[in-house]
N, C-alpha and C. Protein backbone atom coordinates (compact mmCIF):
# COMPACT_ATOMS: atom_id res chain seq x y z
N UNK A 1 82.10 100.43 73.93
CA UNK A 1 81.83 99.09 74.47
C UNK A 1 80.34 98.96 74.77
N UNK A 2 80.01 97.77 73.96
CA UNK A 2 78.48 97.90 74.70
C UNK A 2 78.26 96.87 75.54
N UNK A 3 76.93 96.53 76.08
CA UNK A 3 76.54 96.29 77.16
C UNK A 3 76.64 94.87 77.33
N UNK A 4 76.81 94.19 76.40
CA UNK A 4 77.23 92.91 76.11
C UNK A 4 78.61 92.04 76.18
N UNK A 5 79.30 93.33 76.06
CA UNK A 5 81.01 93.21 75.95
C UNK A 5 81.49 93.44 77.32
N UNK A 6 80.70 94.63 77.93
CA UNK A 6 80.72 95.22 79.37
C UNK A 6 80.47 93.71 80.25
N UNK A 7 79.96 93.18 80.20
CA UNK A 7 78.80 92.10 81.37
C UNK A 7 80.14 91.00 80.79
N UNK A 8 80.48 90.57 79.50
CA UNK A 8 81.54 89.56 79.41
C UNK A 8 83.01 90.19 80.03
N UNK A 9 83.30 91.49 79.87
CA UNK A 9 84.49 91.85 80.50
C UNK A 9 84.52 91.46 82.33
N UNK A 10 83.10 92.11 82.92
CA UNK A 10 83.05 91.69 84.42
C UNK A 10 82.98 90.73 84.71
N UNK A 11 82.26 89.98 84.00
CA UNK A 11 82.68 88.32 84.06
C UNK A 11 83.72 87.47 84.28
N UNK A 12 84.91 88.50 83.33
CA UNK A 12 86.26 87.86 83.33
C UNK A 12 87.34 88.45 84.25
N UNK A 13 86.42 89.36 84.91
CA UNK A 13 87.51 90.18 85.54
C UNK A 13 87.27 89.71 87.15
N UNK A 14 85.97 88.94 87.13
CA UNK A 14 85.27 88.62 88.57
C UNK A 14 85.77 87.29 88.35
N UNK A 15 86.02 86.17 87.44
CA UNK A 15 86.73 85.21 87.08
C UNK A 15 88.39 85.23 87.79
N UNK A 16 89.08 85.72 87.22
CA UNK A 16 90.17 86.25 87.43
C UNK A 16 90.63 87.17 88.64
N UNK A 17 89.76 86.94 89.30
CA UNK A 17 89.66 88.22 90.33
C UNK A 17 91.36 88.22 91.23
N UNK A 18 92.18 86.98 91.62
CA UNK A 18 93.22 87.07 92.28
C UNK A 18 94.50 87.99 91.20
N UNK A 19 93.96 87.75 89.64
CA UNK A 19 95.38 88.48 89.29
C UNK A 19 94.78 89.75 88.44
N UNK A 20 94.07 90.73 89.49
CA UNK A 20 93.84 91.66 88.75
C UNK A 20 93.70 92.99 90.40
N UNK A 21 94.17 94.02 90.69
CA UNK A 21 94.97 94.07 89.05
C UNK A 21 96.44 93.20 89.18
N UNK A 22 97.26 93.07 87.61
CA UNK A 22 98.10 91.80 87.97
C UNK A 22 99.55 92.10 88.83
N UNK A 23 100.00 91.25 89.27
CA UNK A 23 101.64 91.71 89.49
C UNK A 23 102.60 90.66 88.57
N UNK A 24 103.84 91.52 88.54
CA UNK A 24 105.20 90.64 87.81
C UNK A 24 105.27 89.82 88.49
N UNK A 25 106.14 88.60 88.49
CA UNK A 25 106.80 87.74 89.48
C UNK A 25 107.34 88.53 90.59
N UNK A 26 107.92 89.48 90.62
CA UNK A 26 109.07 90.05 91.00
C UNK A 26 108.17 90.80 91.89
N UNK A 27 107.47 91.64 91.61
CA UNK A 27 106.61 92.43 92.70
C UNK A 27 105.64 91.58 93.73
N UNK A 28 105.51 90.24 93.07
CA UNK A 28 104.62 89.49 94.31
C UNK A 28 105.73 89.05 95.06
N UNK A 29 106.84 88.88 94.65
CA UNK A 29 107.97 88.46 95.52
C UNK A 29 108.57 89.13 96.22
N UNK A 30 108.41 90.46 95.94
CA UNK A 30 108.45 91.80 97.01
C UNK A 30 107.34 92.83 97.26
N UNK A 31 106.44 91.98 97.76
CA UNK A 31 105.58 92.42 98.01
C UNK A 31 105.47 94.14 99.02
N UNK A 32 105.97 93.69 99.76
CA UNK A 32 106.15 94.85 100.63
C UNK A 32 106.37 96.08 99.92
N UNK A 33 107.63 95.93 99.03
CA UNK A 33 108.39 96.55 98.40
C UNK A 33 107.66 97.20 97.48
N UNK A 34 106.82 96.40 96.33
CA UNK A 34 105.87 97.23 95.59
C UNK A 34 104.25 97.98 96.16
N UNK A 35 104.27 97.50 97.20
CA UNK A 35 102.67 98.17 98.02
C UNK A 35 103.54 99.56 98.44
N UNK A 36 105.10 99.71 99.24
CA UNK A 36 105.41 100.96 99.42
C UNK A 36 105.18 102.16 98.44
N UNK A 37 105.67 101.77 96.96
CA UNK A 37 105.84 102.26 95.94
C UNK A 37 104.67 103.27 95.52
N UNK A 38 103.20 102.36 96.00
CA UNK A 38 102.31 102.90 95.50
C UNK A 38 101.50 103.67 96.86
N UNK A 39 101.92 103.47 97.83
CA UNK A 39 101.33 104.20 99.13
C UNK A 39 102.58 105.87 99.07
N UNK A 40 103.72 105.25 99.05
CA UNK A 40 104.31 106.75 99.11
C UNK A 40 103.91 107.50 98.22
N UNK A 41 103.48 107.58 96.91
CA UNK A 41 103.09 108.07 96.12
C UNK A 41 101.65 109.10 96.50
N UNK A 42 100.91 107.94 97.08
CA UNK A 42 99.62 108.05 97.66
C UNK A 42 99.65 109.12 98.37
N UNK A 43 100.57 108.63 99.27
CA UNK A 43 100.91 109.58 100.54
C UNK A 43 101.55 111.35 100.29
N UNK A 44 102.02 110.95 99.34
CA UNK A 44 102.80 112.59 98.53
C UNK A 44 102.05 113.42 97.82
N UNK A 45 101.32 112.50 97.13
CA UNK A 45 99.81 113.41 96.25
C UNK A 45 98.83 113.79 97.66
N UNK A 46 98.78 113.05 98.52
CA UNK A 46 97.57 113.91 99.80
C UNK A 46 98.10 115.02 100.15
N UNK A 47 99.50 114.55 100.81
CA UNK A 47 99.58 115.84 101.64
C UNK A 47 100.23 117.16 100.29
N UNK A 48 100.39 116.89 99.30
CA UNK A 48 100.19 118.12 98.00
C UNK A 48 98.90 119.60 97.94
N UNK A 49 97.58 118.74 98.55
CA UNK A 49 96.75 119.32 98.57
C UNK A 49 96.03 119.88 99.30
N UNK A 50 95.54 120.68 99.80
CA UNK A 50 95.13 121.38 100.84
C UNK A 50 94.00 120.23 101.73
N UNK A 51 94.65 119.70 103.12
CA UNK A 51 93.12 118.92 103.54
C UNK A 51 92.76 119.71 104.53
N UNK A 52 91.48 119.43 104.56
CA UNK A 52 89.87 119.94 105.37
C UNK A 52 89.85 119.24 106.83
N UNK A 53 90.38 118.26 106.86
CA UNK A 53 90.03 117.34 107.86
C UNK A 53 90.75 116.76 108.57
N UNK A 54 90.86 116.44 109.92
CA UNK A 54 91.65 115.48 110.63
C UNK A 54 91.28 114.59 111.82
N UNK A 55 91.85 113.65 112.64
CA UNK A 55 91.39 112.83 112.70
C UNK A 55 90.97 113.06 114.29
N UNK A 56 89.65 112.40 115.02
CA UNK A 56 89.12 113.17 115.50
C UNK A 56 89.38 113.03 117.02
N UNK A 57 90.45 112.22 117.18
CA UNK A 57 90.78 112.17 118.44
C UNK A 57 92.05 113.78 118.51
N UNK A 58 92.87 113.98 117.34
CA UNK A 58 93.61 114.87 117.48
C UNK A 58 92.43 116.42 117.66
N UNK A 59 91.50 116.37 116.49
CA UNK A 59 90.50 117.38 116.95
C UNK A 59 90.12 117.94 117.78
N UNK A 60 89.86 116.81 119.14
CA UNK A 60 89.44 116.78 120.30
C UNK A 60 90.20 117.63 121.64
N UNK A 61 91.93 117.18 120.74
CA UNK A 61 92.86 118.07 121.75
C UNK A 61 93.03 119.61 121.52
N UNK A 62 92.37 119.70 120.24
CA UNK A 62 92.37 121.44 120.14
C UNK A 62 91.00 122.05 120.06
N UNK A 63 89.99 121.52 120.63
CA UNK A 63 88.75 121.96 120.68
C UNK A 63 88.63 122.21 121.84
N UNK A 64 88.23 123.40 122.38
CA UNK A 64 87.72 123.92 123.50
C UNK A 64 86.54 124.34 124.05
N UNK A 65 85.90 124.28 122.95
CA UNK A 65 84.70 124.99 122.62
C UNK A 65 83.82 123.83 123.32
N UNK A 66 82.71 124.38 124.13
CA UNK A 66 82.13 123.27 124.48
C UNK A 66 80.75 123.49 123.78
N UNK A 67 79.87 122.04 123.84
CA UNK A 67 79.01 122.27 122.83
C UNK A 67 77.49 122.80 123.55
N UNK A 68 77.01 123.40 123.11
CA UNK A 68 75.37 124.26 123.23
C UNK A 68 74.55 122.79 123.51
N UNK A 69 74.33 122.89 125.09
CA UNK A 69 73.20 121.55 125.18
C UNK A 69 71.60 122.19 124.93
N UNK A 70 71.18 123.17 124.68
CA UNK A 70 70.47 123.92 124.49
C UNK A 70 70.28 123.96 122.80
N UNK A 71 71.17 123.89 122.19
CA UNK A 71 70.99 123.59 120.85
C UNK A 71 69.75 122.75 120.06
N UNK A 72 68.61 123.01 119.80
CA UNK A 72 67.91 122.33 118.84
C UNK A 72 67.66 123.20 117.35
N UNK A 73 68.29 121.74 116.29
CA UNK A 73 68.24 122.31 115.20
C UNK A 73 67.09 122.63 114.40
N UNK A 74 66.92 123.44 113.27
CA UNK A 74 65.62 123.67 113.01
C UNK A 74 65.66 123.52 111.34
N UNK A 75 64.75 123.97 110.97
CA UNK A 75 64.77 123.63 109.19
C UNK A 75 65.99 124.49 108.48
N UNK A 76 66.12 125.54 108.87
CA UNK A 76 66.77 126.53 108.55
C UNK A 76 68.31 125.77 108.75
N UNK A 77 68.65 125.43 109.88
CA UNK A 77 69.93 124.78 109.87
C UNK A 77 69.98 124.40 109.17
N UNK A 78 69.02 123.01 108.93
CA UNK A 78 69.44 121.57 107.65
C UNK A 78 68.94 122.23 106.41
N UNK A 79 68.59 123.63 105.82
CA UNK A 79 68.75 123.84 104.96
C UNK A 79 70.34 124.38 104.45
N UNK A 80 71.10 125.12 105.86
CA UNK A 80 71.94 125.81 105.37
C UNK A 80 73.18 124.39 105.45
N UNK A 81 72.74 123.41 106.18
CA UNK A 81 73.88 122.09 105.78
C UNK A 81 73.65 121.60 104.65
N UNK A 82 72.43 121.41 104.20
CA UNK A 82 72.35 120.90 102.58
C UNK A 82 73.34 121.56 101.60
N UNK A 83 72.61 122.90 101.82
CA UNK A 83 73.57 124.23 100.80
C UNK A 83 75.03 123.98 101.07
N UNK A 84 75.45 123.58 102.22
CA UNK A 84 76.90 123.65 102.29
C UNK A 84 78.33 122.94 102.27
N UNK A 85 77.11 121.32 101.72
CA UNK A 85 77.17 119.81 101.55
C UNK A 85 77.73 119.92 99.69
N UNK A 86 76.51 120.52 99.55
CA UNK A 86 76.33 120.95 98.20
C UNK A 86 77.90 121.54 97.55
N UNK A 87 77.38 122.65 98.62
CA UNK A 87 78.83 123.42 97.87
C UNK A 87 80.05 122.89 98.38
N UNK A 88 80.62 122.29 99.28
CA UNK A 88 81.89 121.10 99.54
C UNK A 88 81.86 119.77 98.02
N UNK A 89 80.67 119.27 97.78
CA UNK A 89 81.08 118.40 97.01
C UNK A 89 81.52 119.08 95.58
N UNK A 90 81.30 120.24 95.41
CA UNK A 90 81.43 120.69 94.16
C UNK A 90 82.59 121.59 93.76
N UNK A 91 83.36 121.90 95.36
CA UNK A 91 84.60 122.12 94.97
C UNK A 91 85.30 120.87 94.93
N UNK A 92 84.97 119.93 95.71
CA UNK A 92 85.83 118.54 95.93
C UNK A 92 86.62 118.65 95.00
N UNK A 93 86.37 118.64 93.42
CA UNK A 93 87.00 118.82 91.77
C UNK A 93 87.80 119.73 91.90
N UNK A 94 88.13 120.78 92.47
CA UNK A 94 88.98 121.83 92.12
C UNK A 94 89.47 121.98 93.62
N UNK A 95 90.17 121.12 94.42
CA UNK A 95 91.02 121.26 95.16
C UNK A 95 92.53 122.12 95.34
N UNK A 96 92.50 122.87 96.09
CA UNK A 96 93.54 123.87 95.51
C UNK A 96 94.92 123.14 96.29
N UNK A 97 96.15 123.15 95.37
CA UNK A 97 97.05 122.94 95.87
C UNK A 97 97.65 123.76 97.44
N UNK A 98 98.14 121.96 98.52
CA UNK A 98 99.19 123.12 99.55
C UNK A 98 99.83 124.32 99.59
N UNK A 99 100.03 125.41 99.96
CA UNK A 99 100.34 126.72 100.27
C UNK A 99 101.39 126.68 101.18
N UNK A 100 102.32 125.89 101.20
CA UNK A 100 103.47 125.93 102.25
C UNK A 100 103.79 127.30 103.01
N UNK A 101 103.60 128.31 102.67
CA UNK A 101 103.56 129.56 103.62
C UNK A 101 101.68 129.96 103.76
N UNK A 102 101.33 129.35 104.03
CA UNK A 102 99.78 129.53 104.70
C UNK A 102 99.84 129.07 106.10
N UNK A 103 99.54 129.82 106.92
CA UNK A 103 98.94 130.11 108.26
C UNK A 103 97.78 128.50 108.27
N UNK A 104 98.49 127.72 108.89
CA UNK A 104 97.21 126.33 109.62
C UNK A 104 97.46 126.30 110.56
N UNK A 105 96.07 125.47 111.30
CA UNK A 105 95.94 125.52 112.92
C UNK A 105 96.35 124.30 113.48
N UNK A 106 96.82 124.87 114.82
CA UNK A 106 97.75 123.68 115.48
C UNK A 106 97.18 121.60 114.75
N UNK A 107 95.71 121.90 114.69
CA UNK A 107 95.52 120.25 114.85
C UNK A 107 96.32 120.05 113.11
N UNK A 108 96.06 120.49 112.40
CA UNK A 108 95.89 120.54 111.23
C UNK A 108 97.86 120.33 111.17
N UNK A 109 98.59 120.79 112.17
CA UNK A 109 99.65 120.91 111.73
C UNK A 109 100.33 119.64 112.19
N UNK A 110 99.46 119.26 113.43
CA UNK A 110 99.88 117.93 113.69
C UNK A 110 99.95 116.79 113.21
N UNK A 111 98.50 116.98 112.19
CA UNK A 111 97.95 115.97 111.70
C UNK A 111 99.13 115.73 110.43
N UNK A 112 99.68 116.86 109.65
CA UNK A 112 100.95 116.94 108.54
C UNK A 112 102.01 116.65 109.01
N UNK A 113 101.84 116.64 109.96
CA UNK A 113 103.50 115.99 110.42
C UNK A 113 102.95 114.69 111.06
N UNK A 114 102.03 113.90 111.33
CA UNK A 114 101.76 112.59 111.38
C UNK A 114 101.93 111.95 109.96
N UNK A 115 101.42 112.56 109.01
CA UNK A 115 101.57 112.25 107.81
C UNK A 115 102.93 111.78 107.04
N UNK A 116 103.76 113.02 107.39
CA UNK A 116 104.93 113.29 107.12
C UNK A 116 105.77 111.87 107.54
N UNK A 117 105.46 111.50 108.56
CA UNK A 117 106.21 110.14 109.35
C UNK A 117 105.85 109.11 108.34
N UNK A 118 104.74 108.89 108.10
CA UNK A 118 104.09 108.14 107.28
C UNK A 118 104.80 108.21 105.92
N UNK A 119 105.16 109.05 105.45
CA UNK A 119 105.64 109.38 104.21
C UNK A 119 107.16 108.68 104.12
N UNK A 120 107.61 109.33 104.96
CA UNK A 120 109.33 109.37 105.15
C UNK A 120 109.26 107.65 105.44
N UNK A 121 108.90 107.04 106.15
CA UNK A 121 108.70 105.60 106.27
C UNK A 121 108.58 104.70 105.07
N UNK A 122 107.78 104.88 104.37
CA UNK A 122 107.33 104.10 103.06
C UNK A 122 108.31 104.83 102.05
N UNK A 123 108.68 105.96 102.23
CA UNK A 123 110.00 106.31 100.34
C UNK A 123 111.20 105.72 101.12
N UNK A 124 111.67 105.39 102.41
CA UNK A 124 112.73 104.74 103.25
C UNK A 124 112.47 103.26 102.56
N UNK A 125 111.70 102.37 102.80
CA UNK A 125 111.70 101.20 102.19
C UNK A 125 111.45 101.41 100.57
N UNK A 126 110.40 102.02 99.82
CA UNK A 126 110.82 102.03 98.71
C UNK A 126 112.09 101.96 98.10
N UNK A 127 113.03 103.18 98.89
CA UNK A 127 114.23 103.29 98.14
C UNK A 127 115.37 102.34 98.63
N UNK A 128 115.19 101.02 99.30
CA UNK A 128 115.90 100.40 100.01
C UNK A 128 116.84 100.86 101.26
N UNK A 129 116.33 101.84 101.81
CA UNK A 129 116.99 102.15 103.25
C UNK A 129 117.99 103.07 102.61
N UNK A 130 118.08 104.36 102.08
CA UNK A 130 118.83 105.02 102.04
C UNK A 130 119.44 105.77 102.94
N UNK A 131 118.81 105.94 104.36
CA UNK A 131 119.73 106.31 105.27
C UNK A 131 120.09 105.79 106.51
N UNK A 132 120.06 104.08 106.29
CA UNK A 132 120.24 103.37 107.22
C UNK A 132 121.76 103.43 107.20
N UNK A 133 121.97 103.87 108.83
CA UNK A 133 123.64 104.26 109.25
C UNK A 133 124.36 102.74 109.07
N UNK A 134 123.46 101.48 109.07
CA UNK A 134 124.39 100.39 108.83
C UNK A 134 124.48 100.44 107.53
N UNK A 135 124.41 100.58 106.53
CA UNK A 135 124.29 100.14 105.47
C UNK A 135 125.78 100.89 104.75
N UNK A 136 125.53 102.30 105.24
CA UNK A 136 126.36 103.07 105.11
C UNK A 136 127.31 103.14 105.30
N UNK A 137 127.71 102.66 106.85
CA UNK A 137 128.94 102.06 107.26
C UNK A 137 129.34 100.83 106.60
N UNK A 138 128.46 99.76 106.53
CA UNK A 138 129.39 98.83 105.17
C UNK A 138 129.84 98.57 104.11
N UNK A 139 129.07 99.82 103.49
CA UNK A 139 129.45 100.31 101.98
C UNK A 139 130.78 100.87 102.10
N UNK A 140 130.97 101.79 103.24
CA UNK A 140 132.52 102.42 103.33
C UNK A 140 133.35 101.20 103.66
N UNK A 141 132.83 100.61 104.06
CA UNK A 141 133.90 99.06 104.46
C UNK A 141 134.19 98.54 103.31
N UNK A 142 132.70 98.37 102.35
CA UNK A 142 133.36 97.80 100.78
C UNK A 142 134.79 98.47 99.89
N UNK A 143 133.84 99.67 99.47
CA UNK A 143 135.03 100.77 99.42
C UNK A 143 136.60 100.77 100.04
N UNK A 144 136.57 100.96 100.96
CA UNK A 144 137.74 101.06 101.79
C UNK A 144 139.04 99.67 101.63
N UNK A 145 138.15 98.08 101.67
CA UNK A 145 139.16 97.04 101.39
C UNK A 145 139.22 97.21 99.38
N UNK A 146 138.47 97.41 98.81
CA UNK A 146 138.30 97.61 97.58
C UNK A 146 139.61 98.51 96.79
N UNK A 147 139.42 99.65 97.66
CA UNK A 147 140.93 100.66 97.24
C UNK A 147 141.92 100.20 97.86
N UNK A 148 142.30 98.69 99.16
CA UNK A 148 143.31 98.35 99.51
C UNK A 148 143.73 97.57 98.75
N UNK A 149 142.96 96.91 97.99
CA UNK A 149 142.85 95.61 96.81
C UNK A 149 143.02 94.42 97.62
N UNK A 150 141.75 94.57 98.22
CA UNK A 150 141.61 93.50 99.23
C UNK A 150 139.95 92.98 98.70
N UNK A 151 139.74 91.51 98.53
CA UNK A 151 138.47 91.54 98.12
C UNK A 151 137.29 91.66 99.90
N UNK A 152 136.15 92.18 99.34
CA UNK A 152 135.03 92.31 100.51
C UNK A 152 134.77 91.05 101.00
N UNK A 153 134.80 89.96 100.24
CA UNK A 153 134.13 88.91 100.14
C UNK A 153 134.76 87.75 100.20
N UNK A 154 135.00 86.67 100.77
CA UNK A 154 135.90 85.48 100.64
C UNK A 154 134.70 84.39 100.70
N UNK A 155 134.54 83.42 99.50
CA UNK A 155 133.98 82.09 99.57
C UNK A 155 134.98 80.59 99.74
N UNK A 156 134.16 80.06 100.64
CA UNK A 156 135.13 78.69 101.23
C UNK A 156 134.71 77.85 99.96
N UNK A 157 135.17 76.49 100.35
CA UNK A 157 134.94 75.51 99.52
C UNK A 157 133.26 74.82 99.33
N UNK A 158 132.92 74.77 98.25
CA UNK A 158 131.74 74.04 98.40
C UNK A 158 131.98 72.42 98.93
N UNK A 159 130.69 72.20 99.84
CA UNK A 159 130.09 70.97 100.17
C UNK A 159 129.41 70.19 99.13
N UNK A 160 129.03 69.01 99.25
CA UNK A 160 128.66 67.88 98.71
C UNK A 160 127.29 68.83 97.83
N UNK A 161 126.34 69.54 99.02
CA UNK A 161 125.20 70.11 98.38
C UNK A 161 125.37 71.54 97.36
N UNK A 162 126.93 71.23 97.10
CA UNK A 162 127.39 72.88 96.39
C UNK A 162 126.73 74.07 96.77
N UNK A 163 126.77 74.19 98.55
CA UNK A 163 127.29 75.11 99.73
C UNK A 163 128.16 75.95 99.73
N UNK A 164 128.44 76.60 100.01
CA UNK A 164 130.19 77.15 100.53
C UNK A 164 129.89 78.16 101.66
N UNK A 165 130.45 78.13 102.47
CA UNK A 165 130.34 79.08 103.48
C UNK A 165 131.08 81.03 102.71
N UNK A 166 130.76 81.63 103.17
CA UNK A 166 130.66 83.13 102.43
C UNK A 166 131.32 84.01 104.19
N UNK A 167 132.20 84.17 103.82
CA UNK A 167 132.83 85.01 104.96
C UNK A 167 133.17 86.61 104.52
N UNK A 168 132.71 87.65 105.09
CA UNK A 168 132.91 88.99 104.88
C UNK A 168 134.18 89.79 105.62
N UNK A 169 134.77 90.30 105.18
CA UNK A 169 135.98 90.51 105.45
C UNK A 169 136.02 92.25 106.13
N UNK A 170 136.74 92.51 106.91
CA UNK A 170 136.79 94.17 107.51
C UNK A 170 136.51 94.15 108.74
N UNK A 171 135.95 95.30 109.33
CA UNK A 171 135.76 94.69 110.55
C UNK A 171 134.41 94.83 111.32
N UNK A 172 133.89 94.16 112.28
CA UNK A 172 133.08 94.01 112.96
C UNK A 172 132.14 95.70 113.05
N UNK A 173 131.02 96.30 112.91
CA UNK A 173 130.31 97.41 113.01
C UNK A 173 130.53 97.62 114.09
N UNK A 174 130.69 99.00 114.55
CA UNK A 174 130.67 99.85 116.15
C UNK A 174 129.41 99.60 116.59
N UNK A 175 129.40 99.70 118.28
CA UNK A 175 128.29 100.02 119.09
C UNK A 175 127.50 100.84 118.58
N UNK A 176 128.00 102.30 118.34
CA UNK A 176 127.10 103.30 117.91
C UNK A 176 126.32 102.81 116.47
N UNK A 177 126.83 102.29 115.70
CA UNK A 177 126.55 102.03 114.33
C UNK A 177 125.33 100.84 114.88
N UNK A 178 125.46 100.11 115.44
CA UNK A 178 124.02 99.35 115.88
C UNK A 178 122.90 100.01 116.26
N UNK A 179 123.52 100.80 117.33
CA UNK A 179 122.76 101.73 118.09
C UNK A 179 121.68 102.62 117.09
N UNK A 180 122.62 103.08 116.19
CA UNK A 180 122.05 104.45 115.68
C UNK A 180 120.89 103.36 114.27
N UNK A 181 121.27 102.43 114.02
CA UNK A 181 120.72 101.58 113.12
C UNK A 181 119.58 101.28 113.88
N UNK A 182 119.20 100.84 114.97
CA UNK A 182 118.14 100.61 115.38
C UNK A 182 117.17 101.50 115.72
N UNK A 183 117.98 103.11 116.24
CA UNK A 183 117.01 103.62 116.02
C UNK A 183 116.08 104.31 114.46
N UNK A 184 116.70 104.27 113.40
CA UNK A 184 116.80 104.35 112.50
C UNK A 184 115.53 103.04 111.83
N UNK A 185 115.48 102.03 112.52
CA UNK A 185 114.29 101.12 112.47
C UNK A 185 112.95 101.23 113.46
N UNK A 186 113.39 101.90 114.08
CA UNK A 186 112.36 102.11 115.39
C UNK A 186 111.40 103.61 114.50
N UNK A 187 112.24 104.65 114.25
CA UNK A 187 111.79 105.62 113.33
C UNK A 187 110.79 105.12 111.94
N UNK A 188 111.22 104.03 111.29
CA UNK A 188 110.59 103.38 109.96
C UNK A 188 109.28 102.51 110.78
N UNK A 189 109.37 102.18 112.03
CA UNK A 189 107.96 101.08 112.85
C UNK A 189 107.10 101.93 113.08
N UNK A 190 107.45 103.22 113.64
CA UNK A 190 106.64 104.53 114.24
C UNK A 190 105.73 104.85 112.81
N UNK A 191 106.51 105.13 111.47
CA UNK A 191 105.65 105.55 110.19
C UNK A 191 104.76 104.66 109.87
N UNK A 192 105.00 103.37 110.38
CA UNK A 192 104.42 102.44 109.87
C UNK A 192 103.26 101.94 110.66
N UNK A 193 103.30 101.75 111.90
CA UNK A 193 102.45 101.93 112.82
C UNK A 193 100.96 103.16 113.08
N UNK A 194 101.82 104.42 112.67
CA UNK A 194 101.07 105.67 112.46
C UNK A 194 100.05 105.07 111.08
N UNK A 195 100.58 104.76 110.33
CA UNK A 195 99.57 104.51 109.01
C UNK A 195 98.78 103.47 109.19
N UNK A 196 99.15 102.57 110.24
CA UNK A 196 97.31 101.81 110.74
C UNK A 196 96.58 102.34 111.40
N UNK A 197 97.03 103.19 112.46
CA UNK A 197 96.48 103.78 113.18
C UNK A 197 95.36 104.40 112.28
N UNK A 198 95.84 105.13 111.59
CA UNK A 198 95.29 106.35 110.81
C UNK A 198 94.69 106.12 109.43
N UNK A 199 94.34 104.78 108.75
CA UNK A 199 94.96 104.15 107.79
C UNK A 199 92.89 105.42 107.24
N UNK A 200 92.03 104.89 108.15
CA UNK A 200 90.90 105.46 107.66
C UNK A 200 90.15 107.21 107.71
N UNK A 201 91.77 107.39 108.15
CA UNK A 201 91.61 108.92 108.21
C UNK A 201 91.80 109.50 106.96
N UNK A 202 92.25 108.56 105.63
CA UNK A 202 93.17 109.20 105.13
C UNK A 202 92.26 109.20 103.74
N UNK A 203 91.12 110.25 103.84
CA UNK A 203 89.94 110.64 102.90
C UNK A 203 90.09 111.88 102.81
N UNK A 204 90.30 112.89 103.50
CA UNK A 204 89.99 114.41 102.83
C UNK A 204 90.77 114.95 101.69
């Protein structure tokens, strides 16, 4: 591509700028739904790889070390930070995969299981609530009138605006089944919450 084709492509792409990159109908209409798709993903390839870093209020709770007010740096320091700037960006490329039996330190472990929340939150809505206890319980309700040969579902008569009222048949969900459903949403707010919190931590 040359430089001519380049400058007309940005042109059209700075033109176009709301549908790029584009979505289906269907993904702008579930929006939520397709941003999960591509954050859990996100979220599964980070914590895959060994990170360096965490975020610095958690830092703070495992640092003890207090700092040298006596400390003035000298050339020699900012030579050996250059050198060591140097050599961080140049492994950056060859990041070595997580070590699930490797020895990490408390912050570091906290910080993976903040993550982890984050994770489990977004493949929960990706996959449409696979372990939401309501859902579960009404599927056995489908099931259950289904093998009585009873239909799940009863529709009334349509209205003038071809309406019909839609009545579900079985019975009413338990206390616990609310109960345990909500917390079950309170768990998916916490992942979700954690990932604003944290949303600019999430570079190493």
């Amino acid at each position: 591509m040359n430089n001519r084709q380049r400058k007309k492509l940005q042109a059209k792409m700075k033109f176009n700028l709301p549908n790029v990159p584009h979505f289906t109908a269907t993904e702008r209409w579930n929006l939520f739904h397709t941003f999960s798709v591509y954050i859990a993903a996100g979220l599964r390839i980070f914590l895959s790889y060994e990170i360096f870093g965490v975020p610095t209020e958690i830092a703070e709770k495992y640092d003890k070390e207090e700092p040298d007010k006596n400390f003035k740096p000298d050339k020699k320091f900012f030579d050996d930070l250059q050198d060591e700037i140097e050599k961080m960006i140049e492994e950056k490329n060859k990041i070595p995969e997580f070590d699930l039996h490797k020895e990490i330190s408390p912050e570091m472990k906290e910080w993976r299981g903040i993550l982890m929340k984050m994770l489990w939150a977004f493949e929960e809505i990706r996959d449409d609530y696979p372990n939401s206890p309501y859902d579960k319980w009404h599927m056995r309700q489908i099931f259950s009138l289904l093998k009585n040969r009873k239909m799940p579902i009863e529709f009334g008569e349509a209205d003038e605006f071809g309406l019909c009222e839609v009545k579900l048949n079985g019975d009413e969900p338990p206390q616990e089944i609310l109960d345990a459903e909500e917390k079950y949403r309170e768990k998916i707010q916490e992942g979700l919450e954690l990932f604003t919190k944290h949303f600019f931590s999430l570079w190493d």
